[in-house]
Protein backbone atom coordinates (compact mmCIF):
# COMPACT_ATOMS: atom_id res chain seq x y z
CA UNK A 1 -0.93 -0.21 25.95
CA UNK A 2 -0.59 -0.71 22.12
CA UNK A 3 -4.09 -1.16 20.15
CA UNK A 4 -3.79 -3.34 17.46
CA UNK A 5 -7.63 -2.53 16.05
CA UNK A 6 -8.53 0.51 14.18
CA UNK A 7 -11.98 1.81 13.13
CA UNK A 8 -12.90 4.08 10.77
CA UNK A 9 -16.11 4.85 9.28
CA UNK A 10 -17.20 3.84 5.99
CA UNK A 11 -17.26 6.52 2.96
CA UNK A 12 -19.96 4.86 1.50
CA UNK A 13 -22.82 3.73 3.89
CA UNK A 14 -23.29 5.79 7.57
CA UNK A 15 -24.32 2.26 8.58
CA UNK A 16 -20.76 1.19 7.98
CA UNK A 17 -17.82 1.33 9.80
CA UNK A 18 -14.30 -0.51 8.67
CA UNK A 19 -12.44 -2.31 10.90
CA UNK A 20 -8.68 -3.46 10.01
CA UNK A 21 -6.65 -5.20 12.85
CA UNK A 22 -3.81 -8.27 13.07
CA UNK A 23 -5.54 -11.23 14.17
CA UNK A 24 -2.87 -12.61 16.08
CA UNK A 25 -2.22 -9.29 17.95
CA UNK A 26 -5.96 -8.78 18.84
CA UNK A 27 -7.26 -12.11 19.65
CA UNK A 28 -9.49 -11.80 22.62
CA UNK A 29 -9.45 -7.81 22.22
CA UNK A 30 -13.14 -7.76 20.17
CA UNK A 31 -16.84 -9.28 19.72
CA UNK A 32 -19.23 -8.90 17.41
CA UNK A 33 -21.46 -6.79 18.82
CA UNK A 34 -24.63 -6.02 16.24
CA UNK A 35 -24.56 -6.92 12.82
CA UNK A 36 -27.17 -5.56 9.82
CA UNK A 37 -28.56 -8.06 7.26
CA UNK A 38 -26.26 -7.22 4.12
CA UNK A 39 -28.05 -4.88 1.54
CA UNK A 40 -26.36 -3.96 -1.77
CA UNK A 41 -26.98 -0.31 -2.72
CA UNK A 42 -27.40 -0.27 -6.16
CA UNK A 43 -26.81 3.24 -6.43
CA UNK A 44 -23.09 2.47 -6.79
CA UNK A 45 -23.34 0.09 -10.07
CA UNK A 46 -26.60 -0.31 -11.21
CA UNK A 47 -27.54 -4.40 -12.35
CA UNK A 48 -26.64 -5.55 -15.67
């Protein structure tokens, strides 16, 4: 069996995790499963 998704977790937020896949080749193979209201950490570059 071949997986076409990979996950790795995010370098900059714990609550992160980075997912990079084919669409064609995993169709069908994933669902949303929880998703966090986006927050922008400021921390990284401070607003103008």
């Amino acid at each position: 069996m071949i997986n076409y998704i990979v996950v790795f977790p995010s370098a900059v937020s714990t609550h992160s995790w980075n997912l990079v896949f084919i669409a064609s080749e995993a169709m069908g193979g994933y669902a949303l499963g929880f998703q966090e209201r986006f927050a922008l950490d400021t921390r990284l570059h401070s607003p103008a």
